[in-house]
Protein backbone atom coordinates (compact mmCIF):
# COMPACT_ATOMS: atom_id res chain seq x y z
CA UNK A 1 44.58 33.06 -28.83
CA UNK A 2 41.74 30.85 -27.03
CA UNK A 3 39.51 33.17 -28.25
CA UNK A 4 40.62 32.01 -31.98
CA UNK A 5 40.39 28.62 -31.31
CA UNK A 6 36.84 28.75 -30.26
CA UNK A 7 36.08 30.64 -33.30
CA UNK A 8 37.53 28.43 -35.83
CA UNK A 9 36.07 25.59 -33.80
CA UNK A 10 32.67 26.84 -34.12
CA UNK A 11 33.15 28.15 -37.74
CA UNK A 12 34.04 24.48 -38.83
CA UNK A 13 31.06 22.82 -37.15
CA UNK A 14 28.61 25.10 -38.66
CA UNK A 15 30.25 24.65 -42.06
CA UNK A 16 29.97 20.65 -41.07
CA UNK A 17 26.14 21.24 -40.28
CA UNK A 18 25.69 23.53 -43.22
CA UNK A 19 27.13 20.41 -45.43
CA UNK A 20 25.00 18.16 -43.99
CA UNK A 21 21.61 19.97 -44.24
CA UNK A 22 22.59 20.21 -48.49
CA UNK A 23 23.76 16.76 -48.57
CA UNK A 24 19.96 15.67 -46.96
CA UNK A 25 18.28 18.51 -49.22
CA UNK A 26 20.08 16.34 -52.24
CA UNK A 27 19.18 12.95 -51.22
CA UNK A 28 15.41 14.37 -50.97
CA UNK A 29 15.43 15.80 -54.46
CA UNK A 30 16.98 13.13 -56.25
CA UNK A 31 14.58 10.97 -54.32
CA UNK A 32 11.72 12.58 -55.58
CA UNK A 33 13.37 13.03 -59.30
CA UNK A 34 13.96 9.26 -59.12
CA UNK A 35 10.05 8.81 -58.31
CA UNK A 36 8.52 11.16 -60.78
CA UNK A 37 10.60 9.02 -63.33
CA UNK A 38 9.66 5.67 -62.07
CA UNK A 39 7.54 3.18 -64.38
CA UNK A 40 5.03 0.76 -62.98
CA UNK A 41 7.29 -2.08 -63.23
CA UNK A 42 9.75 0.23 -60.90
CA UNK A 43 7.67 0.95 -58.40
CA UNK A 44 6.19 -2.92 -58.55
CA UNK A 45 10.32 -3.76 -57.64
CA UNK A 46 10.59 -1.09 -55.19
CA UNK A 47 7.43 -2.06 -52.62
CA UNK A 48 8.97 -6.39 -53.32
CA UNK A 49 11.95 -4.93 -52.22
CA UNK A 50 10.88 -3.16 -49.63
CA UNK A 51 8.88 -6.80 -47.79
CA UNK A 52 12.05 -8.75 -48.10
CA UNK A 53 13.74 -6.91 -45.59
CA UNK A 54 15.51 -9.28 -43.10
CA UNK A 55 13.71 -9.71 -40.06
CA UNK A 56 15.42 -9.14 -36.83
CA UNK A 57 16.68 -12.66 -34.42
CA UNK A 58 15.54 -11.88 -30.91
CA UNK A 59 15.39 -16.02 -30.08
CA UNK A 60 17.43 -16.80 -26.85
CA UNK A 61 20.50 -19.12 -27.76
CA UNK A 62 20.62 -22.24 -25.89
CA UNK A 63 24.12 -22.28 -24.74
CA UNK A 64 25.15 -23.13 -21.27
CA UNK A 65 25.19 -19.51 -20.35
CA UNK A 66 21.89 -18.83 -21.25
CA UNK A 67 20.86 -21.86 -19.73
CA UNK A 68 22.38 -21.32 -16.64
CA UNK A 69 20.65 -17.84 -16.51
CA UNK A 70 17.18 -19.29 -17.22
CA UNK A 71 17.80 -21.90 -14.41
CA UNK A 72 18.65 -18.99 -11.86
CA UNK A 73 15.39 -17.01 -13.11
CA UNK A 74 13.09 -19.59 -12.95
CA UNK A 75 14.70 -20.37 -9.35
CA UNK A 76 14.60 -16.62 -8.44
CA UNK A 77 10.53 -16.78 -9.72
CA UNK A 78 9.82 -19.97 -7.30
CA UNK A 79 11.15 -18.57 -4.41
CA UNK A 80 9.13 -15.36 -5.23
CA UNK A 81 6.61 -16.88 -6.06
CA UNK A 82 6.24 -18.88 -2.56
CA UNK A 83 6.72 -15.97 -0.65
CA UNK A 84 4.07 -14.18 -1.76
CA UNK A 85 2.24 -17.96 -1.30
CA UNK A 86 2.95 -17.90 2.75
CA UNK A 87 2.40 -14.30 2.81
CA UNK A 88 -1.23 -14.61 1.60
CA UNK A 89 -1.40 -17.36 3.99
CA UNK A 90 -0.51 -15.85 6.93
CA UNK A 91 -2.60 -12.63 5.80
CA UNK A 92 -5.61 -15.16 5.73
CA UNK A 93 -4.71 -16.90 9.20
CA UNK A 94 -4.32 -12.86 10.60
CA UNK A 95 -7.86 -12.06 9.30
CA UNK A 96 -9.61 -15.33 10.28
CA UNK A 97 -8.18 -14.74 14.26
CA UNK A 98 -9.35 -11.01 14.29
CA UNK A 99 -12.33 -11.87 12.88
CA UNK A 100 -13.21 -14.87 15.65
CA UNK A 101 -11.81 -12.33 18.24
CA UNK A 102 -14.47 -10.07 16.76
CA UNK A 103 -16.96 -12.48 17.25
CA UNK A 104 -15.91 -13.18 20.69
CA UNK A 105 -16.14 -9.79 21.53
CA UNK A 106 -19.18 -9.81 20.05
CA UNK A 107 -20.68 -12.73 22.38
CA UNK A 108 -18.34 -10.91 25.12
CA UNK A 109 -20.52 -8.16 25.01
CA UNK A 110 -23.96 -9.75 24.48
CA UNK A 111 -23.44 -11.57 27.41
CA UNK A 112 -22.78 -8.94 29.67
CA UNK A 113 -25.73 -6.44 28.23
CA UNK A 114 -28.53 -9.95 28.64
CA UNK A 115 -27.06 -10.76 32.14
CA UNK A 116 -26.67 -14.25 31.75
CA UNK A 117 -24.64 -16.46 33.98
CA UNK A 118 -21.18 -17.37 32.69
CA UNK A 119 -21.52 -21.33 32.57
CA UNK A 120 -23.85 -21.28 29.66
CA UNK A 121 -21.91 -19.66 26.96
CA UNK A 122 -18.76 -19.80 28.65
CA UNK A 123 -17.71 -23.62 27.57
CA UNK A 124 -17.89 -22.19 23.39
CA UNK A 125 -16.35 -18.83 24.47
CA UNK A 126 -13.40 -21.04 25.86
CA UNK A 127 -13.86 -23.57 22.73
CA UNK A 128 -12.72 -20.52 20.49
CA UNK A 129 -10.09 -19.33 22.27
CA UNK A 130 -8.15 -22.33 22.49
CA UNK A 131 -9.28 -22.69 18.58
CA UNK A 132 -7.70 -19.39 18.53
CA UNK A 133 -4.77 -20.60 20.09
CA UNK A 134 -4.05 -23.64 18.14
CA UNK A 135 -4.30 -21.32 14.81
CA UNK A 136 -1.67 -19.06 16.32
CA UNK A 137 0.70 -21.94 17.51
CA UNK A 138 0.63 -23.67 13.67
């Protein structure tokens, strides 16, 4: 008995898609009949025709809800927008320490391969740490 239902169901959707494939053979023919017997003037008001076509709306309504939504976007973008601000910042601040610790290093090293005494260079080694220092506190 299920079996019989399954049969007739699929029976009557090919018949459906049978019908459907003639219908759009039709419409083609009589499409191209209707063009082979088309005069100038015809197909002069079929291409006008064709250009007046409404264009689609996609402008935003200003209504309060839409207005409401465009306030809490634009909001959204600041904050988002100053993140990435302080986040650059602080990327900047990160690379100017390591680089003067770098440097220091740098001078660290110097001083110890030269063998010079430690009151000389000592005062701008100690200059740039507590630069380094103030940076990191602010």
């Amino acid at each position: 008995m299920d079996k019989i239902a399954s049969l007739e169901e699929q029976r009557e959707s090919l018949e459906k898609r049978i019908l459907l494939e003639q219908m759009k053979k039709d419409e083609v023919l009589a499409k191209e009949v209707r063009e082979k017997e088309m005069t100038e003037d015809d197909w002069l008001e079929h291409f006008r025709e064709d250009r007046v076509k409404e264009k689609e709306d996609h402008s935003i309504p200003n209504n309060p809800q839409t207005r409401r939504h465009r306030k809490k976007v634009i909001q959204n973008l600041q904050i988002h927008i100053q993140g990435e601000y302080m986040n650059q910042q602080m990327r900047m601040r990160r690379e100017m320490i390591q680089h003067i610790k770098n440097e220091l290093e740098k001078e660290k090293e110097q001083e110890t391969l030269c063998c010079e005494s430690a009151g000389g260079s000592g005062g701008t080694s100690q200059m740039v740490s507590k630069m380094l220092e103030d940076i990191a506190t602010s």
